[in-house]
C-alpha atoms as a PDB file:
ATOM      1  CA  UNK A   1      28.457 305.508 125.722  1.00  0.00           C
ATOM      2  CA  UNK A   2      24.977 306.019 127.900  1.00  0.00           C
ATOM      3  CA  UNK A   3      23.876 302.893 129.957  1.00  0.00           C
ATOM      4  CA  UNK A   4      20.865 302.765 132.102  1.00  0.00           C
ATOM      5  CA  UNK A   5      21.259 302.171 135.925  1.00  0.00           C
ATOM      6  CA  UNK A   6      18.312 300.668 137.639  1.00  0.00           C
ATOM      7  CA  UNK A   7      19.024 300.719 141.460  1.00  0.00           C
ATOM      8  CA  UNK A   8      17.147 297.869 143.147  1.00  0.00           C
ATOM      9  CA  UNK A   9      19.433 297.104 145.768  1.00  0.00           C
ATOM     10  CA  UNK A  10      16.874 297.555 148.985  1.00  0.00           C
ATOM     11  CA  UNK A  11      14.852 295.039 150.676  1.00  0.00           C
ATOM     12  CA  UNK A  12      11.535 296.934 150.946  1.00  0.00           C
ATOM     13  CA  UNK A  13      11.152 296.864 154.841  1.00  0.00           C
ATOM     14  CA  UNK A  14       9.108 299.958 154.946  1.00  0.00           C
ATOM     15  CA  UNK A  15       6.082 298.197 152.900  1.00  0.00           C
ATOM     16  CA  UNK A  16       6.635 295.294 155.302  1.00  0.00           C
ATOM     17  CA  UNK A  17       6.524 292.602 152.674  1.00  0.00           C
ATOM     18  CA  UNK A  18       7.939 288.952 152.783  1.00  0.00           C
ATOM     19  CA  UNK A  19      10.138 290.320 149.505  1.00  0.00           C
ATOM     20  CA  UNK A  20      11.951 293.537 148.307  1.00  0.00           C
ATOM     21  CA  UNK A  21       9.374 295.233 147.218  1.00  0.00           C
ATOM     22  CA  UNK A  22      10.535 295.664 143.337  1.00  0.00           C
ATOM     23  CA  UNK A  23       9.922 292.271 142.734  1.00  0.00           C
ATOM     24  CA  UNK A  24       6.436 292.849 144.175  1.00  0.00           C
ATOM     25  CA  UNK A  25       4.045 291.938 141.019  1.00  0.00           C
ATOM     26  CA  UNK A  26       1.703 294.489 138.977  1.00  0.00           C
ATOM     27  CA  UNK A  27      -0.816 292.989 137.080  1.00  0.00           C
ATOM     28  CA  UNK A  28       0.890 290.005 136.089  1.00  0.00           C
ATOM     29  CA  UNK A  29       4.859 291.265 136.254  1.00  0.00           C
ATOM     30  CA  UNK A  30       6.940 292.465 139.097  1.00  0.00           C
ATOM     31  CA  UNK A  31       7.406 295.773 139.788  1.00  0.00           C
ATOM     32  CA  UNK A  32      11.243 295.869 138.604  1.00  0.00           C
ATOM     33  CA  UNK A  33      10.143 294.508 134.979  1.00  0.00           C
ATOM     34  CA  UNK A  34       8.372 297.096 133.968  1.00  0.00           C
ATOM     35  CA  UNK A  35      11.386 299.518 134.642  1.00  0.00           C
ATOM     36  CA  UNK A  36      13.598 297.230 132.792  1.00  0.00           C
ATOM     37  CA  UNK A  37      11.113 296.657 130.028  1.00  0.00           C
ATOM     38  CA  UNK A  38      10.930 300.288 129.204  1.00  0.00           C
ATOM     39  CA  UNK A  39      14.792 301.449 130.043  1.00  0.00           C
ATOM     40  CA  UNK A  40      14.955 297.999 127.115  1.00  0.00           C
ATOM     41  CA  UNK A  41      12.812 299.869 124.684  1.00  0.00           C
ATOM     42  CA  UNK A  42      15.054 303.081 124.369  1.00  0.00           C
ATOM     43  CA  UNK A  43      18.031 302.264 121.760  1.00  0.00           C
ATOM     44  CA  UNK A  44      19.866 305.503 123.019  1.00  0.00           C
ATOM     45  CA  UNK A  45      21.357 303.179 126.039  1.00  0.00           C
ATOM     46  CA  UNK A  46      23.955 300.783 125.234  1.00  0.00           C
ATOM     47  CA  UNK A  47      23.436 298.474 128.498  1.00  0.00           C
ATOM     48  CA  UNK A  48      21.530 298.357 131.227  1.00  0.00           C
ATOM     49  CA  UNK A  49      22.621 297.405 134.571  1.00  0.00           C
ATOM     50  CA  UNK A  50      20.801 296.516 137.433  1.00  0.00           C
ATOM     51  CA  UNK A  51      22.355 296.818 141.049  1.00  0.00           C
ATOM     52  CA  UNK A  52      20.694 294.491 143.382  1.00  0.00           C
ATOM     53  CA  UNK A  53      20.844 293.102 146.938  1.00  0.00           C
ATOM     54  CA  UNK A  54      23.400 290.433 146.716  1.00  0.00           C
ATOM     55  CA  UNK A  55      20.773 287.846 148.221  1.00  0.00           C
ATOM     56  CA  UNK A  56      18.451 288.624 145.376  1.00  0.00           C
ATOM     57  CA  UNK A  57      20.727 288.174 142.440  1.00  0.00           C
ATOM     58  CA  UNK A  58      19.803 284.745 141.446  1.00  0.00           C
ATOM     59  CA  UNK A  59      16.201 285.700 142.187  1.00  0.00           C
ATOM     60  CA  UNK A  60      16.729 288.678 139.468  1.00  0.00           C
ATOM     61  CA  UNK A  61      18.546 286.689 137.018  1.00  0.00           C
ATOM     62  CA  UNK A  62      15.420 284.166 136.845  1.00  0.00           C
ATOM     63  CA  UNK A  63      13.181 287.146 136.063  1.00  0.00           C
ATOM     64  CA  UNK A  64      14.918 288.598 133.729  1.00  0.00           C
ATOM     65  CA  UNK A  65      14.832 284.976 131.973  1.00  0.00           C
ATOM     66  CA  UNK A  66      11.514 284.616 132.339  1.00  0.00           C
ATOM     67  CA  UNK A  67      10.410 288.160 131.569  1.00  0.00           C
ATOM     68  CA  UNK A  68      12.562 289.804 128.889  1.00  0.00           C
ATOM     69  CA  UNK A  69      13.210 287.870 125.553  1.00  0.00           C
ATOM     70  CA  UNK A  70      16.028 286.413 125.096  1.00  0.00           C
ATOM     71  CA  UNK A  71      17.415 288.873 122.484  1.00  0.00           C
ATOM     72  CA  UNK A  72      17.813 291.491 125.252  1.00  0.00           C
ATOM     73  CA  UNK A  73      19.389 289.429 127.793  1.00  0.00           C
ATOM     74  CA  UNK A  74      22.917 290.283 126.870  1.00  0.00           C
ATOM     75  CA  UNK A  75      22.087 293.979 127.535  1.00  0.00           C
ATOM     76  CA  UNK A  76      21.203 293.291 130.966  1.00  0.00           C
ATOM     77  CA  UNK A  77      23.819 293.190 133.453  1.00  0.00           C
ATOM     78  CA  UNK A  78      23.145 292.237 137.535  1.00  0.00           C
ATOM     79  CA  UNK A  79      25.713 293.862 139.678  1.00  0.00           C
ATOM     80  CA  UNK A  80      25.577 293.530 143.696  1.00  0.00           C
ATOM     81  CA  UNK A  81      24.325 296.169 145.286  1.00  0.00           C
ATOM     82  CA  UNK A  82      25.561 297.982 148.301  1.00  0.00           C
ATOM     83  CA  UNK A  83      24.613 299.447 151.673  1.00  0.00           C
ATOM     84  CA  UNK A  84      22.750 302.272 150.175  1.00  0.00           C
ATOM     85  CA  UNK A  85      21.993 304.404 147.286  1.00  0.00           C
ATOM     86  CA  UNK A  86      25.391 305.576 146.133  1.00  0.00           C
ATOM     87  CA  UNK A  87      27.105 302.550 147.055  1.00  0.00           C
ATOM     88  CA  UNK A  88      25.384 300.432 144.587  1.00  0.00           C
ATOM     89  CA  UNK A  89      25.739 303.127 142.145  1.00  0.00           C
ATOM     90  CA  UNK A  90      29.854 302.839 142.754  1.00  0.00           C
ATOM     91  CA  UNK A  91      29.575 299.530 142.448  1.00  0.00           C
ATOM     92  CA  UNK A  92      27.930 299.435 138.914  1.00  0.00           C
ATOM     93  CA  UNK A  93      30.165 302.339 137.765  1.00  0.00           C
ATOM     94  CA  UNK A  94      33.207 299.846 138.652  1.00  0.00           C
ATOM     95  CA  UNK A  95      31.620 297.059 136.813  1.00  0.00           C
ATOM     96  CA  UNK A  96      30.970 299.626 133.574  1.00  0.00           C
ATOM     97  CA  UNK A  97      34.462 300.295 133.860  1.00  0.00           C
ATOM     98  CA  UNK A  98      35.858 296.811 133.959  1.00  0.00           C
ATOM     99  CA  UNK A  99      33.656 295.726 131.082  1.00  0.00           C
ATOM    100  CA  UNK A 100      33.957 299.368 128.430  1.00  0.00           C
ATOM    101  CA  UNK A 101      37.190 301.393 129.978  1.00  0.00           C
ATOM    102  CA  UNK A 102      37.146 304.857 130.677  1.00  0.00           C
ATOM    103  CA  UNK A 103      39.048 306.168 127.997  1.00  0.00           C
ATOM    104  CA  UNK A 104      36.394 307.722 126.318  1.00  0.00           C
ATOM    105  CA  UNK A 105      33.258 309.451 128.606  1.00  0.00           C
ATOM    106  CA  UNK A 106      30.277 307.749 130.132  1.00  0.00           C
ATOM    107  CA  UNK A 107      27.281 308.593 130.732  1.00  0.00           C
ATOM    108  CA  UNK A 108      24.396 306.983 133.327  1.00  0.00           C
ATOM    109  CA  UNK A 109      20.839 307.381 133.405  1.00  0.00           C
ATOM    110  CA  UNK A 110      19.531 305.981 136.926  1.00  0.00           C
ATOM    111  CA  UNK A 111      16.559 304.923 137.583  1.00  0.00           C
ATOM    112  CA  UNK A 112      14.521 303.907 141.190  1.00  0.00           C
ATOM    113  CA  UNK A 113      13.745 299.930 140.353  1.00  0.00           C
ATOM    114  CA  UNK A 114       9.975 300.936 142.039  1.00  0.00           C
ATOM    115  CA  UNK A 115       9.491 303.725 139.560  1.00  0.00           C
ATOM    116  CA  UNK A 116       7.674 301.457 137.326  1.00  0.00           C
ATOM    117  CA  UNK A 117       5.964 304.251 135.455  1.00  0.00           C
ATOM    118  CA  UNK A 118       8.926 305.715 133.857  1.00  0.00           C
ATOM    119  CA  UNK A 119       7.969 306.434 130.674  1.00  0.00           C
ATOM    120  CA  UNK A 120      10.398 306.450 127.215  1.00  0.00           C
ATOM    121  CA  UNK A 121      10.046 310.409 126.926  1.00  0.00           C
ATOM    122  CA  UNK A 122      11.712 310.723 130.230  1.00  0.00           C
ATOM    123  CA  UNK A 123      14.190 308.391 129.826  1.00  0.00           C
ATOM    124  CA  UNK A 124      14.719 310.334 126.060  1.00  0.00           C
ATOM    125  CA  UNK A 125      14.997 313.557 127.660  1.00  0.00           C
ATOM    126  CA  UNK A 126      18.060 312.471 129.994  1.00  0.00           C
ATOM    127  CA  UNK A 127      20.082 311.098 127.185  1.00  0.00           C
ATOM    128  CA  UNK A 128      19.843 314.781 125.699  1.00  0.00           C
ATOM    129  CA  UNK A 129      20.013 316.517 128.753  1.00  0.00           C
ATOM    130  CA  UNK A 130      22.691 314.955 130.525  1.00  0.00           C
ATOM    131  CA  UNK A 131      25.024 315.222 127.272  1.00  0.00           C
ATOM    132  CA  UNK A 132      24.596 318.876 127.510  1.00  0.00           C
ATOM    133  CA  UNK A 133      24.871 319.561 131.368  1.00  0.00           C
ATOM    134  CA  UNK A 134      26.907 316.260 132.528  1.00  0.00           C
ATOM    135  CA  UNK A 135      24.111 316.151 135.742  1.00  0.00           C
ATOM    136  CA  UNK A 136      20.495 315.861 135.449  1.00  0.00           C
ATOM    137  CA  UNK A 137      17.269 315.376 138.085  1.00  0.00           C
ATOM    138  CA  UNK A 138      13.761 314.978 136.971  1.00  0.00           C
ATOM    139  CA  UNK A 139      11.311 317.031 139.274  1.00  0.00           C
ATOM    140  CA  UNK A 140       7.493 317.910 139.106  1.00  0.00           C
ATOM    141  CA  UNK A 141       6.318 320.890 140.898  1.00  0.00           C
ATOM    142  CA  UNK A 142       5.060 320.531 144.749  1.00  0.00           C
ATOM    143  CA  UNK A 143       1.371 320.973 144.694  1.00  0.00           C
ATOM    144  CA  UNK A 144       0.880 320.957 148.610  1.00  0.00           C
ATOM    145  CA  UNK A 145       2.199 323.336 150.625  1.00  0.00           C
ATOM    146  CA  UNK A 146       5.979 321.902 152.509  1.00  0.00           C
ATOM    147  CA  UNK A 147       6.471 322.697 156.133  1.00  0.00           C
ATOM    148  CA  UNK A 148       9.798 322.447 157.836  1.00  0.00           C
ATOM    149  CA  UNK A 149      10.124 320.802 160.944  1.00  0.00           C
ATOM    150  CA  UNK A 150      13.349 320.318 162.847  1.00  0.00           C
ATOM    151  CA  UNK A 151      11.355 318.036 165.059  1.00  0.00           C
ATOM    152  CA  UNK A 152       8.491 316.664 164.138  1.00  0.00           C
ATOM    153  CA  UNK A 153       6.372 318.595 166.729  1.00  0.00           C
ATOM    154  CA  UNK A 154       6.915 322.550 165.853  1.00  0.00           C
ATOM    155  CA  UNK A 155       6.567 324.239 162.623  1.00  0.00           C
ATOM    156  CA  UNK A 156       9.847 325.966 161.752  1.00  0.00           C
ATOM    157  CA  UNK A 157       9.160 327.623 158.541  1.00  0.00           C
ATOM    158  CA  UNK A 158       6.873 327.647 155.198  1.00  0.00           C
ATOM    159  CA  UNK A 159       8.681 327.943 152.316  1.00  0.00           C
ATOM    160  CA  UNK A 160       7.131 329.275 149.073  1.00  0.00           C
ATOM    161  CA  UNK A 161       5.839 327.021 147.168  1.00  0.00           C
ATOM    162  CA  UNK A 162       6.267 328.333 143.838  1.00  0.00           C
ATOM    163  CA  UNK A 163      10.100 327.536 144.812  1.00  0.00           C
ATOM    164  CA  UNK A 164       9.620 323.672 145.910  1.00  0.00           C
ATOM    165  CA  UNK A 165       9.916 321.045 143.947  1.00  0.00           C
ATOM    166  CA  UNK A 166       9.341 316.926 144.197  1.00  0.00           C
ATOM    167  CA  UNK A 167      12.544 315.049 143.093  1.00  0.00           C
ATOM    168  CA  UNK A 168      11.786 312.286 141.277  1.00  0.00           C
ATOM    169  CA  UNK A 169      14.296 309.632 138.893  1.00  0.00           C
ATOM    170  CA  UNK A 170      16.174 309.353 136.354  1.00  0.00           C
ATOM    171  CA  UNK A 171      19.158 311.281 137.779  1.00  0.00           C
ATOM    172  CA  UNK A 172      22.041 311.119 134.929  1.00  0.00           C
ATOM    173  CA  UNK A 173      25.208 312.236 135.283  1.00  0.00           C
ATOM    174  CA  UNK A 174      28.351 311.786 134.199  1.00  0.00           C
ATOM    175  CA  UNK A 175      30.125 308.979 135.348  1.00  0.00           C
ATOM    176  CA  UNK A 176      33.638 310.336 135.476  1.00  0.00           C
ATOM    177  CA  UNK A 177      31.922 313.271 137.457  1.00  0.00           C
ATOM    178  CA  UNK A 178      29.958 311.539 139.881  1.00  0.00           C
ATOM    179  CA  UNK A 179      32.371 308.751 140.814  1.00  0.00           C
ATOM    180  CA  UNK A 180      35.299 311.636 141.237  1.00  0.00           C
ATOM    181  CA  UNK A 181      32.505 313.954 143.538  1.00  0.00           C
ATOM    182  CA  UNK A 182      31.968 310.653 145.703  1.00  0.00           C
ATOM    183  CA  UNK A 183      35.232 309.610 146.056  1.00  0.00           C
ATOM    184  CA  UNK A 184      35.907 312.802 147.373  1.00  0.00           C
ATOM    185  CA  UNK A 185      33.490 312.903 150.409  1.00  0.00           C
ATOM    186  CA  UNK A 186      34.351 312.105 154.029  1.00  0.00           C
ATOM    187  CA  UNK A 187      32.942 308.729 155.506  1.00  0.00           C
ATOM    188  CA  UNK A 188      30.580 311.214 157.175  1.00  0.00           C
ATOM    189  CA  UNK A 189      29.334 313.059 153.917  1.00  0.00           C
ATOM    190  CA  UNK A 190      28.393 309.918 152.450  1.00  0.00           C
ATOM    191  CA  UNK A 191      26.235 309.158 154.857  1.00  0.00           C
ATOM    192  CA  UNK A 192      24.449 311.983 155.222  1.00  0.00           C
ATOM    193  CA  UNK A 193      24.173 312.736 150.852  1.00  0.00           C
ATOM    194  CA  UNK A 194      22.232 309.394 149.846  1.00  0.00           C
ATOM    195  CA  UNK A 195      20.966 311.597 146.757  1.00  0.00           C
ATOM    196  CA  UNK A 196      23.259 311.543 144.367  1.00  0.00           C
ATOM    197  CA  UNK A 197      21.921 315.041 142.668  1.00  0.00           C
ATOM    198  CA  UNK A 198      22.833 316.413 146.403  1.00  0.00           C
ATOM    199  CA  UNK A 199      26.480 315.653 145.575  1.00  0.00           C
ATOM    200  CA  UNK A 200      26.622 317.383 142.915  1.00  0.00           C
ATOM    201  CA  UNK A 201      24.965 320.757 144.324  1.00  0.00           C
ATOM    202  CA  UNK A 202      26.721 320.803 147.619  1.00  0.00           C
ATOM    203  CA  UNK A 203      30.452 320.692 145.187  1.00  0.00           C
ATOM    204  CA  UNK A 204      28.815 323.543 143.220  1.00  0.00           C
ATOM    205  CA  UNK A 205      28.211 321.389 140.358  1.00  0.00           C
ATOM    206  CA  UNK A 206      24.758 322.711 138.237  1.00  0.00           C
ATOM    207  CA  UNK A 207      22.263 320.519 138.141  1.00  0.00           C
ATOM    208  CA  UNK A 208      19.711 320.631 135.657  1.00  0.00           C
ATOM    209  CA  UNK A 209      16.255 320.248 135.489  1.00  0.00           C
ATOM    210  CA  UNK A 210      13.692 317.695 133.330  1.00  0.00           C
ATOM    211  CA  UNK A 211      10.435 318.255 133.849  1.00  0.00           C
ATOM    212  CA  UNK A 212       9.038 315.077 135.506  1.00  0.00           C
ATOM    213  CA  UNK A 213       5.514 313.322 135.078  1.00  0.00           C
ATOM    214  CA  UNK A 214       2.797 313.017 137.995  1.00  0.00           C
ATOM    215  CA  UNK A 215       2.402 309.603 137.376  1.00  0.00           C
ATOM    216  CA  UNK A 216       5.811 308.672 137.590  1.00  0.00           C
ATOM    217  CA  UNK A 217       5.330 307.396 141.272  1.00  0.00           C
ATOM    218  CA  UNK A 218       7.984 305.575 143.695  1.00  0.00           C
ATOM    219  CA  UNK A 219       6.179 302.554 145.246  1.00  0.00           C
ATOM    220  CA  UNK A 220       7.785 302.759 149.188  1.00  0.00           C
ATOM    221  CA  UNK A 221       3.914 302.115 151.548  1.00  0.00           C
ATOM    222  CA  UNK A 222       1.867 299.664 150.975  1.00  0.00           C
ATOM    223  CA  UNK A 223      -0.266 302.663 150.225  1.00  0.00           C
ATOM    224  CA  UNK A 224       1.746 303.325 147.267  1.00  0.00           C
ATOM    225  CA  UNK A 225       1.297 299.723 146.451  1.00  0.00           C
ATOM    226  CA  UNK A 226      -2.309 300.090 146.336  1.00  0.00           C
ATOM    227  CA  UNK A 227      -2.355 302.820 144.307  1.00  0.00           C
ATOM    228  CA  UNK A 228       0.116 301.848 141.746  1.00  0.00           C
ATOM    229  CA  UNK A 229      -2.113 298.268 141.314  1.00  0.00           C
ATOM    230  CA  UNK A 230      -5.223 300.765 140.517  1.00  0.00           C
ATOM    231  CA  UNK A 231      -3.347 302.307 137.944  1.00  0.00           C
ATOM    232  CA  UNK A 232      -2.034 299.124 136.195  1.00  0.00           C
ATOM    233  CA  UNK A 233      -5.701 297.944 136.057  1.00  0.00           C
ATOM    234  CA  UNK A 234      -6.331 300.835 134.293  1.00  0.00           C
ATOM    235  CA  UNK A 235      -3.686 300.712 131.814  1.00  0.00           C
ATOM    236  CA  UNK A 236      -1.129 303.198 133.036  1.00  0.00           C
ATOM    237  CA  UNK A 237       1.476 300.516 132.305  1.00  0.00           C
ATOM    238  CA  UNK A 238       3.208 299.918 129.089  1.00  0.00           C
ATOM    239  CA  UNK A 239       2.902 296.700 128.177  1.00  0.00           C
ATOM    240  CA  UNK A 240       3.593 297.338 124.451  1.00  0.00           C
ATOM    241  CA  UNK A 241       6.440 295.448 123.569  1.00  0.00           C
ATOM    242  CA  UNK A 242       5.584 292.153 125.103  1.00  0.00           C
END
C-alpha cells in the first residue's frame, strides 16, 4: 500500500507567529489544508497521515472537520509528532504498522505540511517513482550561485552550479527501508541527518530524482508568508475540489 505522510509536527518559531505556522491561513484556509486537500485528491494513496505537535492535535482534528468533507475523514489519520523531522516520521510509520501490518511492503510519500503548493503531478510522480527505486527526493535546479561557508564570515568554496540542486518534498521511500536505515543510526547520527533522503545516501542507498516545480515553495519567514499570500490571490492554489 502507498499512504501520504504530511509532517506538521513544528511550532513555526522562526516566522514568529502566535501559532505553528501550517495552520497559518491562505486566502480563506490554513496553510496545512491545502496540502491535505490535494495529497486527498490523488486515489493512488490509501491513507493519509498527518504527524503533528501533540499540543495541536485537537486543534488539527477540528480543521480537518471543518475543512475536508466528511467522506474523506476516515482517510485522515493524526499521529503525534516528535522532536524533529524523522521522529515524527517513526512515529507515523509505527502507527501504519499497528493499523495495516507489515507483511506485505509499504510505501510513504512525505510531504512538508507548509508546502501548500504541492501539486497532484508531483505527488503522481512519487507513487511511480518510489515503486521503482524504493527512495525518492523532488529537487529543482539552483538558479543562484551556492557559496560554502564553514563560518559565516569567509568564503570556503564555489561549487558549480550546474551540479547544485534545491531539495524540495515529497521524499518517498520505502517504509521497511527507511525505518531499518534509522534504526540503525547512533543517537549522534540522528541528530545530525534531519533529512531523511540524507539517510539514505550516507548508507549508500540511491536516491532518485523527480523533477520538482518552482512554485512548490516551503513557507518558514514571514517573508515566505508574504509571498505565498500573493500567490493565493492570484490563483496559484487549487481550490478545485471544494
Amino acid at each position: 500500500m502507498i499512504f501520504g505522510v504530511i509532517v506538521a509536527g513544528g511550532v513555526g518559531s522562526r516566522l514568529g507567529a502566535d501559532m505553528p505556522k501550517q495552520f497559518l491561513k491562505l486566502a480563506d484556509r490554513p496553510i496545512i489544508i491545502y496540502t491535505l486537500n490535494t495529497f486527498l485528491q490523488c486515489p493512488e494513496l490509501e491513507d493519509i497521515y498527518i504527524g503533528v505537535h501533540p499540543e495541536w492535535l485537537e486543534y488539527m482534528a477540528r480543521l480537518v472537520q471543518e475543512y475536508i468533507p466528511e467522506q474523506e475523514w476516515l482517510r485522515v489519520h493524526l499521529v503525534p509528532g516528535g522532536t524533529e523531522r524523522n521522529e515524527t516520521i517513526m512515529n507515523v510509520i509505527k502507527q501504519i504498522e499497528q493499523e495495516f501490518g507489515n507483511e506485505e511492503p509499504h510505501y510513504i510519500i512525505t510531504q512538508d505540511g507548509v508546502r501548500p503548493f504541492v501539486t497532484r503531478r508531483l505527488i503522481e510522480e512519487h507513487v511511480k517513482a518510489v515503486l521503482q527505486y524504493d527512495a525518492v527526493d523532488t529537487a529543482i535546479p539552483a538558479v543562484d550561485t551556492i557559496i560554502l561557508s564553514e563560518d559565516g564570515r569567509t568564503v570556503k568554496d564555489i561549487p558549480e552550479r550546474k551540479y547544485l540542486y534545491q531539495s524540495q518534498t515529497p521524499q518517498s521511500f520505502r517504509m521497511d527501508l527507511l525505518k531499518n536505515l534509522y534504526l540503525g543510526l547512533t543517537q549522534e547520527e540522528k541528530g545530525i541527518l534531519t533529512d531523511a533522503c540524507k539517510i539514505c545516501i550516507v548508507r549508500q542507498v540511491p536516491v532518485h530524482i523527480v523533477a520538482g516545480e518552482v512554485s512548490n515553495m516551503k513557507i518558514t519567514t514571514a517573508a515566505d508568508y508574504k509571498i505565498a499570500q500573493v500567490m493565493a490571490e492570484n490563483g496559484e492554489l487549487d481550490t478545485k475540489s471544494w
